[in-house]
PDB file of N, CA and C in Angstrom:
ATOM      1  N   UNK A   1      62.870 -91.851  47.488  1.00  0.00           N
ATOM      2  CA  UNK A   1      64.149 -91.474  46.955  1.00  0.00           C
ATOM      3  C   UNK A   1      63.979 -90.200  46.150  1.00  0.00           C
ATOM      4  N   UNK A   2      65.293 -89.596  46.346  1.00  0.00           N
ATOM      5  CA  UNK A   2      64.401 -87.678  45.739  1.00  0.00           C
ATOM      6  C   UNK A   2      66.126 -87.603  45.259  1.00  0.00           C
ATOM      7  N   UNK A   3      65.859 -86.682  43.897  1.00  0.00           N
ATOM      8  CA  UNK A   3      67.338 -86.221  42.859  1.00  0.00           C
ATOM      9  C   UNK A   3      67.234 -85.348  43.879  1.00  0.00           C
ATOM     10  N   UNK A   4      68.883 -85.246  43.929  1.00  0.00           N
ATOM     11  CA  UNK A   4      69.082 -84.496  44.577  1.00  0.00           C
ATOM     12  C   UNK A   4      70.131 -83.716  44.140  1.00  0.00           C
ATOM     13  N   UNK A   5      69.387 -82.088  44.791  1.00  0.00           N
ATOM     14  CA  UNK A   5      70.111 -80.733  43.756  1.00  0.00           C
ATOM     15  C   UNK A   5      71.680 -80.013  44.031  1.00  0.00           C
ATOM     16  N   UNK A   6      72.296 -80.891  43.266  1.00  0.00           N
ATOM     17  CA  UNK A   6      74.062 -80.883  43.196  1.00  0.00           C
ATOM     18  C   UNK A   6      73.845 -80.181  41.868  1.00  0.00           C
ATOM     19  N   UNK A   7      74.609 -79.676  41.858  1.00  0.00           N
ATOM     20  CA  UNK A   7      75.452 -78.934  40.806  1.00  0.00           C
ATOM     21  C   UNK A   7      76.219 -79.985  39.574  1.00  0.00           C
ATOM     22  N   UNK A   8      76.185 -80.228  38.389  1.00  0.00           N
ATOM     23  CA  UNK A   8      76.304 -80.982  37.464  1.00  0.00           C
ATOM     24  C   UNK A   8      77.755 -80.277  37.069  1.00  0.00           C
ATOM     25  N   UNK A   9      79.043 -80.808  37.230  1.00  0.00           N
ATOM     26  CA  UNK A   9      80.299 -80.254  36.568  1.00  0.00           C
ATOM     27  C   UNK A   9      81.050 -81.178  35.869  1.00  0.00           C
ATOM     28  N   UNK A  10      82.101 -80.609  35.441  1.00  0.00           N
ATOM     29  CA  UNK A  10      82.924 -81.538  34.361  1.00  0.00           C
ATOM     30  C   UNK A  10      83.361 -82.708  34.181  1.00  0.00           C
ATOM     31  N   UNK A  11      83.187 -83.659  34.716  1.00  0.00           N
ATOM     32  CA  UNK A  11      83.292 -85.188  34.707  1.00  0.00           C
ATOM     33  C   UNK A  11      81.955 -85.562  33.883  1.00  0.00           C
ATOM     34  N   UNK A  12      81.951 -85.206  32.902  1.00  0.00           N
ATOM     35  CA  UNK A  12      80.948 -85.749  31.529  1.00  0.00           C
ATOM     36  C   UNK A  12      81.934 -86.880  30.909  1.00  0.00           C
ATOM     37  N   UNK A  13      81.380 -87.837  30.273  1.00  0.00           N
ATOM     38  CA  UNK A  13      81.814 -88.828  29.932  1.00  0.00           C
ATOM     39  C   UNK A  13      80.685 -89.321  28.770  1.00  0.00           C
ATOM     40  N   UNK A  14      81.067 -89.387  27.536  1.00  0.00           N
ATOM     41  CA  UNK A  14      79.945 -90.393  26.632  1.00  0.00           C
ATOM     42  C   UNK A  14      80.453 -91.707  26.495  1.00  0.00           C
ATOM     43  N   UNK A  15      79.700 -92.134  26.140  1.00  0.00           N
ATOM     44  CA  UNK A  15      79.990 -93.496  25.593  1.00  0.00           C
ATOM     45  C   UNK A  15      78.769 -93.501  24.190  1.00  0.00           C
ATOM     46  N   UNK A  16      79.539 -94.208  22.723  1.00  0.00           N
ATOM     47  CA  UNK A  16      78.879 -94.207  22.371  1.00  0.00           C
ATOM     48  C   UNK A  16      78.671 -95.436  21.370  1.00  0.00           C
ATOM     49  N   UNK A  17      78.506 -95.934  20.901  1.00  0.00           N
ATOM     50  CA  UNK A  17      78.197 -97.239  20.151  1.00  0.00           C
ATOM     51  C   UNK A  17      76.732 -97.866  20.172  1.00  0.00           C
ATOM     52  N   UNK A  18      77.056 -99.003  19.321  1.00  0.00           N
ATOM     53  CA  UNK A  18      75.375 -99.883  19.175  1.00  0.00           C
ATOM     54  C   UNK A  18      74.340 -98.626  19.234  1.00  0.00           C
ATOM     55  N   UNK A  19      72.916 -99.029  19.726  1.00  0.00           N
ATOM     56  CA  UNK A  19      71.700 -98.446  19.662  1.00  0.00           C
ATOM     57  C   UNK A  19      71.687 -97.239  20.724  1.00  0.00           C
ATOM     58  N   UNK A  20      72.837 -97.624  22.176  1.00  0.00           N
ATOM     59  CA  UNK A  20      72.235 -96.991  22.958  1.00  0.00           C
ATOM     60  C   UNK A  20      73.578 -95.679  23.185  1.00  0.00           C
ATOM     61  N   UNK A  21      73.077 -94.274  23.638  1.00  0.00           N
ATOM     62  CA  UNK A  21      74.339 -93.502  24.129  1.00  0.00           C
ATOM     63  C   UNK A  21      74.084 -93.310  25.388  1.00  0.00           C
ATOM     64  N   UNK A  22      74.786 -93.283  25.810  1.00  0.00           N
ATOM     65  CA  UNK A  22      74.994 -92.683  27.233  1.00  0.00           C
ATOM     66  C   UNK A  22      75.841 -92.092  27.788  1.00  0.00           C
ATOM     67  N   UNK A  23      75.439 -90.733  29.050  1.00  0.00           N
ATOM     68  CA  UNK A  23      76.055 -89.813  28.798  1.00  0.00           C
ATOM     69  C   UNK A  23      75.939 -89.568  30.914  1.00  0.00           C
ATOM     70  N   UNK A  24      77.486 -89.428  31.143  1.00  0.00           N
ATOM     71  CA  UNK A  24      77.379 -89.704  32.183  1.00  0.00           C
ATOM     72  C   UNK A  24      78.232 -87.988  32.935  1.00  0.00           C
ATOM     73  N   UNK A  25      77.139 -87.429  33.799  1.00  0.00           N
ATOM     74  CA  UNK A  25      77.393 -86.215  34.552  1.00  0.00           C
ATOM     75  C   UNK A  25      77.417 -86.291  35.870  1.00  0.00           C
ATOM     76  N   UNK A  26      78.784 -85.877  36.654  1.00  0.00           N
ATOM     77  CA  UNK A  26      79.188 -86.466  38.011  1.00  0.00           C
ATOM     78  C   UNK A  26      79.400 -85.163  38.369  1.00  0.00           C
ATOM     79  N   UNK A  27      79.223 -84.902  39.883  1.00  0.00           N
ATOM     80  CA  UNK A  27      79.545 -84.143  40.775  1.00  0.00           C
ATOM     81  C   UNK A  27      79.420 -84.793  42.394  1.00  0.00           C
ATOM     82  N   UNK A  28      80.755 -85.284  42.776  1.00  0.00           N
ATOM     83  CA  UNK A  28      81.114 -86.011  44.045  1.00  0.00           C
ATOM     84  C   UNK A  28      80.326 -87.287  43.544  1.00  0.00           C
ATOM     85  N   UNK A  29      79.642 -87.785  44.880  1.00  0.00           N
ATOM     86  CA  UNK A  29      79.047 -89.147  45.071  1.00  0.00           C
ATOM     87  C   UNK A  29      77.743 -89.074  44.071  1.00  0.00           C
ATOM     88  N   UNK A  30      77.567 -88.160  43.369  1.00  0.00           N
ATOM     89  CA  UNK A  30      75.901 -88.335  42.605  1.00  0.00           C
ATOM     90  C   UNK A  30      76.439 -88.123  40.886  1.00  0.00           C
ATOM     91  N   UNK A  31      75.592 -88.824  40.113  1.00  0.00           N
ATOM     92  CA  UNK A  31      75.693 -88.763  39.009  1.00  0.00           C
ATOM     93  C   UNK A  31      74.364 -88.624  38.264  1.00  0.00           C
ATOM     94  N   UNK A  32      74.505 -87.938  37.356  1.00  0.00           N
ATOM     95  CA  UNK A  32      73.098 -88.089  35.884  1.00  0.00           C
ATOM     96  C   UNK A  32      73.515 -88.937  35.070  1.00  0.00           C
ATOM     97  N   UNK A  33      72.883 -89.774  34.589  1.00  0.00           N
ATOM     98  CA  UNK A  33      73.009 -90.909  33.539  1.00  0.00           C
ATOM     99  C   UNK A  33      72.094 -90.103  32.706  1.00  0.00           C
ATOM    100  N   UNK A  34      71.956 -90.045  31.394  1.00  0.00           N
ATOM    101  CA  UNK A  34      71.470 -90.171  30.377  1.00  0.00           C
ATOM    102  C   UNK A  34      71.353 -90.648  29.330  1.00  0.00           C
ATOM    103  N   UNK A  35      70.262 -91.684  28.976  1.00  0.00           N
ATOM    104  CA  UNK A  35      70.261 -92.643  28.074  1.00  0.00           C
ATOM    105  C   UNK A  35      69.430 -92.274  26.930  1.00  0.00           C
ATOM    106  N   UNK A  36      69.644 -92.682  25.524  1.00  0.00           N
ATOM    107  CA  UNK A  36      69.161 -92.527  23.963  1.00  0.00           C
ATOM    108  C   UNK A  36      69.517 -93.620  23.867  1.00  0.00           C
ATOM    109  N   UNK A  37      68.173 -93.894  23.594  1.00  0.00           N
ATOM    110  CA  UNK A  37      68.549 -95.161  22.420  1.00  0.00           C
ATOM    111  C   UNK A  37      67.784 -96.434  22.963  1.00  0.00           C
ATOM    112  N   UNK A  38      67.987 -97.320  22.783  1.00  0.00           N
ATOM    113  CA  UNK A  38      67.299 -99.441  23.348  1.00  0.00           C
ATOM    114  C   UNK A  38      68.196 -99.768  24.245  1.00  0.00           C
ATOM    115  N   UNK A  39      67.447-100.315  25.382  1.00  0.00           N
ATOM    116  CA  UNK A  39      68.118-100.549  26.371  1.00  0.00           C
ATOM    117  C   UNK A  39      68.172-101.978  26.346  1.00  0.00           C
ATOM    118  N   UNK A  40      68.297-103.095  25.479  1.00  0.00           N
ATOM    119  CA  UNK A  40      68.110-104.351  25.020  1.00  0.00           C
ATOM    120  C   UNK A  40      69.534-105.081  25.765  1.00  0.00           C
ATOM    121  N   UNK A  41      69.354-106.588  25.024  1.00  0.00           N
ATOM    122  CA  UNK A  41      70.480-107.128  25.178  1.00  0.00           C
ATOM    123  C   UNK A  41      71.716-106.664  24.608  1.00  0.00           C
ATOM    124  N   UNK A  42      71.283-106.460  23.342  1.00  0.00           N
ATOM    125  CA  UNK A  42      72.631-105.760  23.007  1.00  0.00           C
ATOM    126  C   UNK A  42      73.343-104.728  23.402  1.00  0.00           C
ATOM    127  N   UNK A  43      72.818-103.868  24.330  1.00  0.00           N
ATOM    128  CA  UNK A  43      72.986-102.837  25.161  1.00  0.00           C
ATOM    129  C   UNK A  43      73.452-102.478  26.603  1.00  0.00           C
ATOM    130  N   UNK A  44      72.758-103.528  27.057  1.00  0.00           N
ATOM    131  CA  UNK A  44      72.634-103.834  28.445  1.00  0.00           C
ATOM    132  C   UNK A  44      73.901-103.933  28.626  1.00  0.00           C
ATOM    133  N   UNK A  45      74.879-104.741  28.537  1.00  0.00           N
ATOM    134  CA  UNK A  45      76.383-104.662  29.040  1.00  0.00           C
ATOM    135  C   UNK A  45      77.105-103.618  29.238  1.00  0.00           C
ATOM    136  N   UNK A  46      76.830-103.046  28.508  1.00  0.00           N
ATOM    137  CA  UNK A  46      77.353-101.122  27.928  1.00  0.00           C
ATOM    138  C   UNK A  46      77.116-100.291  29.423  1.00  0.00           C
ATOM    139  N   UNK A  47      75.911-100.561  29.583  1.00  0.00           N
ATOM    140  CA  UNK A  47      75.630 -99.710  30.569  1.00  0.00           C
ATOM    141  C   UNK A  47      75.400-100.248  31.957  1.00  0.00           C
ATOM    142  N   UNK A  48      75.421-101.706  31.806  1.00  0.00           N
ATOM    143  CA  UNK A  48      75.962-101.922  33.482  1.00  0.00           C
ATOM    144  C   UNK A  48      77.578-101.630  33.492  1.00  0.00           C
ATOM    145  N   UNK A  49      78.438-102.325  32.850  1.00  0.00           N
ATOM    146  CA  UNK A  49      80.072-101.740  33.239  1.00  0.00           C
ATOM    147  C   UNK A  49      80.185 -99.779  33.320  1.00  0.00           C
ATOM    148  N   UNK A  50      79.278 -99.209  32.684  1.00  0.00           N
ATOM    149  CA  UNK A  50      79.445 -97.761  32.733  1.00  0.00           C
ATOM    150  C   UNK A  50      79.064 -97.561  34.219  1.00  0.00           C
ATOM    151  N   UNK A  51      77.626 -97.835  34.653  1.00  0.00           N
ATOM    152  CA  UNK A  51      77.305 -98.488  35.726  1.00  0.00           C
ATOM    153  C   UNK A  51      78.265 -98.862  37.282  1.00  0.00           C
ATOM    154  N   UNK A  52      78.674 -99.436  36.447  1.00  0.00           N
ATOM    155  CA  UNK A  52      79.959-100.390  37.527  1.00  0.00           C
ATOM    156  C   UNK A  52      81.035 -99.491  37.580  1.00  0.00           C
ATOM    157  N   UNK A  53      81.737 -99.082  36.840  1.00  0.00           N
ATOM    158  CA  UNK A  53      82.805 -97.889  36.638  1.00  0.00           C
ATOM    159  C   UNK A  53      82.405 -96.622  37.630  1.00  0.00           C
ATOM    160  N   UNK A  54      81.453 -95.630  37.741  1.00  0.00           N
ATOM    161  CA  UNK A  54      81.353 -95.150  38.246  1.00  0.00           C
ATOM    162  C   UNK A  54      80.869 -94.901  39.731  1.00  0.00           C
ATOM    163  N   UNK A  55      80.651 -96.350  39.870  1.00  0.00           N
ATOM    164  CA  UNK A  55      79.904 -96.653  41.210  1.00  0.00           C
ATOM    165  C   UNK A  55      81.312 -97.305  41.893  1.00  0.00           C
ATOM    166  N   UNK A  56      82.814 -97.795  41.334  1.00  0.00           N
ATOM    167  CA  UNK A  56      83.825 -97.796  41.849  1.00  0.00           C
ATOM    168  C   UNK A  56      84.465 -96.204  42.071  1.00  0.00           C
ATOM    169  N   UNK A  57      84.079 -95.507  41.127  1.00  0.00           N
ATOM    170  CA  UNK A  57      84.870 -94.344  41.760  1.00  0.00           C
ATOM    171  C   UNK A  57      84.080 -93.150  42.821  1.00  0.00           C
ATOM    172  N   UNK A  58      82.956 -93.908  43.301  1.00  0.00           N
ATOM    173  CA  UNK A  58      82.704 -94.063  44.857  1.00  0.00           C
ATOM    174  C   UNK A  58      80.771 -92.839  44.408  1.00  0.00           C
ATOM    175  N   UNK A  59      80.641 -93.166  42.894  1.00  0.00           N
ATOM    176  CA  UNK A  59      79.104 -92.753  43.286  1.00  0.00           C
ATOM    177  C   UNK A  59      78.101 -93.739  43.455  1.00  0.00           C
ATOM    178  N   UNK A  60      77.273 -93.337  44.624  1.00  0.00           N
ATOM    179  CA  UNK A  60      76.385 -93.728  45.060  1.00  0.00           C
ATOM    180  C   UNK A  60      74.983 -93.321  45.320  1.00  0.00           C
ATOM    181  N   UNK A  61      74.299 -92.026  44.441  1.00  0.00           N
ATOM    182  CA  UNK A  61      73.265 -91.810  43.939  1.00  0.00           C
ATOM    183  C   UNK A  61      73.329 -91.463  42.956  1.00  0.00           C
ATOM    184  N   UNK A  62      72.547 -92.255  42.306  1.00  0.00           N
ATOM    185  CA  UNK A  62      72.526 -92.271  40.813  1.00  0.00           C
ATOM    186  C   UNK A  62      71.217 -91.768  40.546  1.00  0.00           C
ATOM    187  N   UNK A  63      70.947 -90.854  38.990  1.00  0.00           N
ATOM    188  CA  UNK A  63      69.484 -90.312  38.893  1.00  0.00           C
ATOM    189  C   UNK A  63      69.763 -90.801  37.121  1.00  0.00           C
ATOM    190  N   UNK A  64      68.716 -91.814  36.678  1.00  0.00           N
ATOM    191  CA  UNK A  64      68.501 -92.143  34.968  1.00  0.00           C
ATOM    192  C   UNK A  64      67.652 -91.619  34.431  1.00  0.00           C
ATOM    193  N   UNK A  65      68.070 -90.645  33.857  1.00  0.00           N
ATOM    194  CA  UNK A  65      67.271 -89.632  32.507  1.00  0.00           C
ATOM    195  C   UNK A  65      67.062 -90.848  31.487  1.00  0.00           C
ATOM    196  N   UNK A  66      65.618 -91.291  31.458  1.00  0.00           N
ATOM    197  CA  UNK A  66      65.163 -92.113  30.240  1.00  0.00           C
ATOM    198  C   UNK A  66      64.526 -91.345  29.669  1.00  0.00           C
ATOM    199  N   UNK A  67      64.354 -89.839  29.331  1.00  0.00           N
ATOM    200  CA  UNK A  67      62.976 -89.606  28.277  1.00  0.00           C
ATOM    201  C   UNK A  67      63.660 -89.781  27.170  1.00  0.00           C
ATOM    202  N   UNK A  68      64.645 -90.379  26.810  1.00  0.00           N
ATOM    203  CA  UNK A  68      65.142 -90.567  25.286  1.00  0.00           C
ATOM    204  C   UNK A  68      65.549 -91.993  25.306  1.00  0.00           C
ATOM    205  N   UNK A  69      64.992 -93.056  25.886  1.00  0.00           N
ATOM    206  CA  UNK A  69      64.963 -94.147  25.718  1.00  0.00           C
ATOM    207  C   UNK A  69      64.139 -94.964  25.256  1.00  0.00           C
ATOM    208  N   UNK A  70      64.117 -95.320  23.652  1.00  0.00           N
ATOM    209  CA  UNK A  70      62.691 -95.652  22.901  1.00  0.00           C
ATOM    210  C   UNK A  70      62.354 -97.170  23.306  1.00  0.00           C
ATOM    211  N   UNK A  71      63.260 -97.976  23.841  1.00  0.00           N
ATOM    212  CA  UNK A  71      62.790 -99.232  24.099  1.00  0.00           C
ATOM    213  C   UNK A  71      63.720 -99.774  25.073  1.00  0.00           C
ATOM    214  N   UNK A  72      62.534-100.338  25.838  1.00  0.00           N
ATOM    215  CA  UNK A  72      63.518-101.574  27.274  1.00  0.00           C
ATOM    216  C   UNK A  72      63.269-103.114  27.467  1.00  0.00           C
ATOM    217  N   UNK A  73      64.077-104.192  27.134  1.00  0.00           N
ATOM    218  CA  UNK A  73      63.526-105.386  26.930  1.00  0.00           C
ATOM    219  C   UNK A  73      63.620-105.907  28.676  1.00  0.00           C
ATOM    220  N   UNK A  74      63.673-106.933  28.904  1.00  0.00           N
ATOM    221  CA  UNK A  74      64.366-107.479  30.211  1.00  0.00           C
ATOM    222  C   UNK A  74      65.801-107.822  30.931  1.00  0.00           C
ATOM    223  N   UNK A  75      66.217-107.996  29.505  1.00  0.00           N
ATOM    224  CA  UNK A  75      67.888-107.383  30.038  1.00  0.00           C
ATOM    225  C   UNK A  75      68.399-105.989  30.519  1.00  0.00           C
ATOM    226  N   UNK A  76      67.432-105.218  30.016  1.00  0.00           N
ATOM    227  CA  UNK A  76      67.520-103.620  30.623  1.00  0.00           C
ATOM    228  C   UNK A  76      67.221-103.878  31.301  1.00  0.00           C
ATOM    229  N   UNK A  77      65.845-104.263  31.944  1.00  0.00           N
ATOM    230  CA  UNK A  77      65.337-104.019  32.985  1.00  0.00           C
ATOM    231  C   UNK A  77      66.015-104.666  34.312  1.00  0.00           C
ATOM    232  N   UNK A  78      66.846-105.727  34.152  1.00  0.00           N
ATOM    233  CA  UNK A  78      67.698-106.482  35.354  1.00  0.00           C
ATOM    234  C   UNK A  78      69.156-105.463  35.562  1.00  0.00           C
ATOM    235  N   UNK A  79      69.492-104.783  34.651  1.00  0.00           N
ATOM    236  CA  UNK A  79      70.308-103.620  34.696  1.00  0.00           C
ATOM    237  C   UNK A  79      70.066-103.015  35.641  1.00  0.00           C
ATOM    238  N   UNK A  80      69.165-102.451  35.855  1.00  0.00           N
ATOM    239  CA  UNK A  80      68.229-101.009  36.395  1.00  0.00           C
ATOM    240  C   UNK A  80      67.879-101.725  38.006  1.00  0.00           C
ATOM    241  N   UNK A  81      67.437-102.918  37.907  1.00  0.00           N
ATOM    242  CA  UNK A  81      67.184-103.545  38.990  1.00  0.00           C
ATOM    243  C   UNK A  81      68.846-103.573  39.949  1.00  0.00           C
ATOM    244  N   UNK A  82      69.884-104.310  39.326  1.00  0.00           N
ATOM    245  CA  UNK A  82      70.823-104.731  39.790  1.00  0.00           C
ATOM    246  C   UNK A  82      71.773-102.813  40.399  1.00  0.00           C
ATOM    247  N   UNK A  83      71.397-102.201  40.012  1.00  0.00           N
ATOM    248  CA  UNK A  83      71.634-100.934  39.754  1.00  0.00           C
ATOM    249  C   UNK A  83      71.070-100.379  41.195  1.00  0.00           C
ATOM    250  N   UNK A  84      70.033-100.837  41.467  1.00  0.00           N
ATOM    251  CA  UNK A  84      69.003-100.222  42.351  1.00  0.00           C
ATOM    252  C   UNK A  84      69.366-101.126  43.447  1.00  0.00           C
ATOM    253  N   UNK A  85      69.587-102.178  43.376  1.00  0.00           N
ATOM    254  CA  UNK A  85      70.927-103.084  44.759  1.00  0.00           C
ATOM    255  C   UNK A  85      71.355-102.458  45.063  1.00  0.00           C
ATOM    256  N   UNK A  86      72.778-102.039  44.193  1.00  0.00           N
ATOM    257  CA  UNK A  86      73.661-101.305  43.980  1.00  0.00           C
ATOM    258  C   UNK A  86      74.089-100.096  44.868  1.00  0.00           C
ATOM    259  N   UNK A  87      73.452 -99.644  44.356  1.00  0.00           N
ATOM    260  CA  UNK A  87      72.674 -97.778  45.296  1.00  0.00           C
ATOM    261  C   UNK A  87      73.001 -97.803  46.300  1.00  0.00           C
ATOM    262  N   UNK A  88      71.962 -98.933  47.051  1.00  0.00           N
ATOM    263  CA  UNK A  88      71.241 -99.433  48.164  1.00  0.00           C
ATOM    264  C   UNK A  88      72.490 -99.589  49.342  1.00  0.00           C
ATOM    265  N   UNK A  89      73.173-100.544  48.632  1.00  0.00           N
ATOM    266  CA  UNK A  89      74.134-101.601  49.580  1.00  0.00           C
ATOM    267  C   UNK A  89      74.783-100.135  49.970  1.00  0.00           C
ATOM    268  N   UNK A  90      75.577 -99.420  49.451  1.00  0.00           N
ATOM    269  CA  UNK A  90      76.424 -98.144  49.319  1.00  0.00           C
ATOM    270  C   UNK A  90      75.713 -97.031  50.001  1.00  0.00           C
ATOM    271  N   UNK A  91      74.135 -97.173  50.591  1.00  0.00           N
ATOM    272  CA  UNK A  91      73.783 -96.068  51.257  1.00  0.00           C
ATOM    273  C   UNK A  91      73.171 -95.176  50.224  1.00  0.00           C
ATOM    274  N   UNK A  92      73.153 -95.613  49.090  1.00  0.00           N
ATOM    275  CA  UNK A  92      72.865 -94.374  48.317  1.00  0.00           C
ATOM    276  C   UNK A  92      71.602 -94.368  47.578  1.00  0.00           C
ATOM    277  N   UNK A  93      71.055 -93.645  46.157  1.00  0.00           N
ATOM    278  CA  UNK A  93      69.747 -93.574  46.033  1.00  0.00           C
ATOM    279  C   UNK A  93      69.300 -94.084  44.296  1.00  0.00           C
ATOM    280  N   UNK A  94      68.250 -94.525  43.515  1.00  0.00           N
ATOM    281  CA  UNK A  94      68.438 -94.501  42.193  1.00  0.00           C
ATOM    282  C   UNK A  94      67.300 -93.740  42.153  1.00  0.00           C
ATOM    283  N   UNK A  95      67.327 -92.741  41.169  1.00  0.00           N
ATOM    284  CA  UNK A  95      66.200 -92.314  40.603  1.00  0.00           C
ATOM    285  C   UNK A  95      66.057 -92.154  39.028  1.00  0.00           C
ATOM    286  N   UNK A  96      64.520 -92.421  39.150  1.00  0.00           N
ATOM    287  CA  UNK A  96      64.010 -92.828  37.189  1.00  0.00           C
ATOM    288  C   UNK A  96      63.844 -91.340  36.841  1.00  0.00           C
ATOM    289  N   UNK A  97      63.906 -90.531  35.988  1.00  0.00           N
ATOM    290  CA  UNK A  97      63.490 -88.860  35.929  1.00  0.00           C
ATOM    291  C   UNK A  97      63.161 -89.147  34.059  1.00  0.00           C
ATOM    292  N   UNK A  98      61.988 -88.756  34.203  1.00  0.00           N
ATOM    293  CA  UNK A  98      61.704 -88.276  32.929  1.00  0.00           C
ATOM    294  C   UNK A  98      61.174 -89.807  31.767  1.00  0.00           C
ATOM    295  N   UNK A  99      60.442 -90.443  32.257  1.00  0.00           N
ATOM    296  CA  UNK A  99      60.416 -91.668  31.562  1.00  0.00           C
ATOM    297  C   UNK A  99      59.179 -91.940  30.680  1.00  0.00           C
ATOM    298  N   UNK A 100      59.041 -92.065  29.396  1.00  0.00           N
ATOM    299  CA  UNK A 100      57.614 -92.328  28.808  1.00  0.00           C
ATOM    300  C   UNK A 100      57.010 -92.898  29.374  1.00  0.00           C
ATOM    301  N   UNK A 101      55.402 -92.445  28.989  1.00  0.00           N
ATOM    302  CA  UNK A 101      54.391 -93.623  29.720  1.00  0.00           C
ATOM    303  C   UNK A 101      54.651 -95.456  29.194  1.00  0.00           C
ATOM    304  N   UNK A 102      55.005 -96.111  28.287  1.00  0.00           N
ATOM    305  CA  UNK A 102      55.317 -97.219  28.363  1.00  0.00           C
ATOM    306  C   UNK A 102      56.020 -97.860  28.921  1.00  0.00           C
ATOM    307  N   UNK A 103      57.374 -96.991  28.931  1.00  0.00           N
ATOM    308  CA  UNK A 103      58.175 -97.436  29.646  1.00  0.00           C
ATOM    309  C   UNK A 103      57.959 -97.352  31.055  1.00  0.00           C
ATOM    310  N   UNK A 104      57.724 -96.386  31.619  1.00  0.00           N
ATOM    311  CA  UNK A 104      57.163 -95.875  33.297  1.00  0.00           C
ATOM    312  C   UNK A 104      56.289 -97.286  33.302  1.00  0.00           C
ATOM    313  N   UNK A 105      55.631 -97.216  32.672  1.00  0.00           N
ATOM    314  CA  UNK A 105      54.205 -98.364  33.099  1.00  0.00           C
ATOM    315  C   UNK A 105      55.071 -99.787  32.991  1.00  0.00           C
ATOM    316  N   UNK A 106      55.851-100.139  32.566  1.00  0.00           N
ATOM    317  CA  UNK A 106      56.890-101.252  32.547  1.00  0.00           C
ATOM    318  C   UNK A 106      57.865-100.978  33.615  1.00  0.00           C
ATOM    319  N   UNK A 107      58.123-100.312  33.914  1.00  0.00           N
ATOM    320  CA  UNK A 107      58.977-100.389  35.630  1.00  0.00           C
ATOM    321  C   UNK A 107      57.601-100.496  36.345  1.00  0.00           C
ATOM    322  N   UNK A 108      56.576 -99.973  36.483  1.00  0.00           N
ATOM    323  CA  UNK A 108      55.966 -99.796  37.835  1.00  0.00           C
ATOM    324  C   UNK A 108      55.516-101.337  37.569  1.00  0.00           C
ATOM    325  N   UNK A 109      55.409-102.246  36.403  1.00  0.00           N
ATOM    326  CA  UNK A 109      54.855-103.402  36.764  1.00  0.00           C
ATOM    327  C   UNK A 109      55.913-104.675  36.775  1.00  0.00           C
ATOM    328  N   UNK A 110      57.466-104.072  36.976  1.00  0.00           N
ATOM    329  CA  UNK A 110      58.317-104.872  37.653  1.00  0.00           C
ATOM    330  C   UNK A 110      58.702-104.330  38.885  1.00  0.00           C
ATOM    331  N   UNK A 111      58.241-103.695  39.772  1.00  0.00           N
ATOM    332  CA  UNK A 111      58.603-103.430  40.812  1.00  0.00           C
ATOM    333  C   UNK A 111      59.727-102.145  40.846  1.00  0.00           C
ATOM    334  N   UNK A 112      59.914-101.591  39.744  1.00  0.00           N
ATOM    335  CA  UNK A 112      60.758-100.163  39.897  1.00  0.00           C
ATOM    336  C   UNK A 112      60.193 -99.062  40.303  1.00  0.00           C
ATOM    337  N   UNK A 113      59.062 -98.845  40.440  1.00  0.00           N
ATOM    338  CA  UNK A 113      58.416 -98.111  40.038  1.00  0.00           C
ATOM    339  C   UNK A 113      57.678 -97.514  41.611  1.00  0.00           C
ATOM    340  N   UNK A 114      57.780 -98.621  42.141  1.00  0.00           N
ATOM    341  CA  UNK A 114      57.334 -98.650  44.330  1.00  0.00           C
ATOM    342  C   UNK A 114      58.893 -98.083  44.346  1.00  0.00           C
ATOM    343  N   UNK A 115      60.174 -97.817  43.948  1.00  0.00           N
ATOM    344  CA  UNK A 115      61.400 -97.703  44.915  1.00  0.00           C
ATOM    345  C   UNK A 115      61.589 -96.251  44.267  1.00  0.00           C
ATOM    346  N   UNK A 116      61.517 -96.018  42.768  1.00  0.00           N
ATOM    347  CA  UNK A 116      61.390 -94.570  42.312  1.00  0.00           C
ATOM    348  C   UNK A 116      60.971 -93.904  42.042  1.00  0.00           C
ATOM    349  N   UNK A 117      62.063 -92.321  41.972  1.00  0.00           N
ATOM    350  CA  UNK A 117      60.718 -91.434  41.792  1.00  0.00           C
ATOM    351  C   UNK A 117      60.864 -91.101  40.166  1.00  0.00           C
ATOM    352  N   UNK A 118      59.620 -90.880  39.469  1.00  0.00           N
ATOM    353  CA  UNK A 118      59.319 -90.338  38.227  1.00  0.00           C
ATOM    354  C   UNK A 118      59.053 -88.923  38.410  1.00  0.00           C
ATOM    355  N   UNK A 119      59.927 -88.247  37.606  1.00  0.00           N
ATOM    356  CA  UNK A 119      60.038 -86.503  37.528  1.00  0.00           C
ATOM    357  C   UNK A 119      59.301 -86.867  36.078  1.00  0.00           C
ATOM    358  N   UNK A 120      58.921 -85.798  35.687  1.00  0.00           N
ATOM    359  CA  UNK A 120      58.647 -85.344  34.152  1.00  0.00           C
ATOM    360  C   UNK A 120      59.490 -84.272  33.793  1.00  0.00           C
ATOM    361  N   UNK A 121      59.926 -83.777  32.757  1.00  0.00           N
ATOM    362  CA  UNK A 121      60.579 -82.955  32.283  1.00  0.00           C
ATOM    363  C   UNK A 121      62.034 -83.446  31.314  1.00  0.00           C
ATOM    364  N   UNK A 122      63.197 -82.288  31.100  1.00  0.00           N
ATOM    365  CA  UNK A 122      64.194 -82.792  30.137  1.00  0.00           C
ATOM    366  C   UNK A 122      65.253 -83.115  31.043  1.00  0.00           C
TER     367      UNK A 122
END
């Protein structure tokens, strides 16, 4: 699965509350997610309906900017999973871009990590 190089335009959207922000950049069927903050239980809802919202208004590759995501429990991580269904069913793609080594090393040892790709950078 490879980001793929669309042009990022004005359908920005934040959301912001609790621990986590997220910051959502659309152009047609592909979007940038960008996440700050804990991707916990308390979180996790936040960003599957953000999730869900934009994957009704018909995107279907999604790319998650985690290098500003300081922590992921297992409710994140079934997010990201259910996310990566998601994609799938719709033809489309998820990609992880930019993820600390803890966290990276915590997808690759739930199985995220065989389906995406890890970029480095901002």
């Amino acid at each position: 699965m490879a980001l793929h190089e669309t042009p990022v335009t004005s359908d920005q959207t934040g959301v912001t509350g609790g621990l986590l922000d997220i910051e959502v950049h659309r152009s047609d069927d592909h979007a940038l997610v960008v996440l700050v903050g804990e991707l916990d239980t308390a979180t996790a809802g936040k960003l599957y309906e953000k999730l869900a919202e934009i994957a009704a208004d018909g995107v279907r590759h999604v790319a998650l900017n985690l290098a500003k995501l300081a922590f992921i429990d297992s409710t994140g991580l079934s997010v990201l999973v259910s996310e990566r269904k998601r994609v799938a069913s719709m033809g489309g793609e998820l990609t992880l871009i930019s993820t600390r080594p803890p966290i990276r090393r915590l997808l690759e040892l739930t199985g995220l990590g065989d389906t995406s790709i890890f970029r480095s950078g901002s």
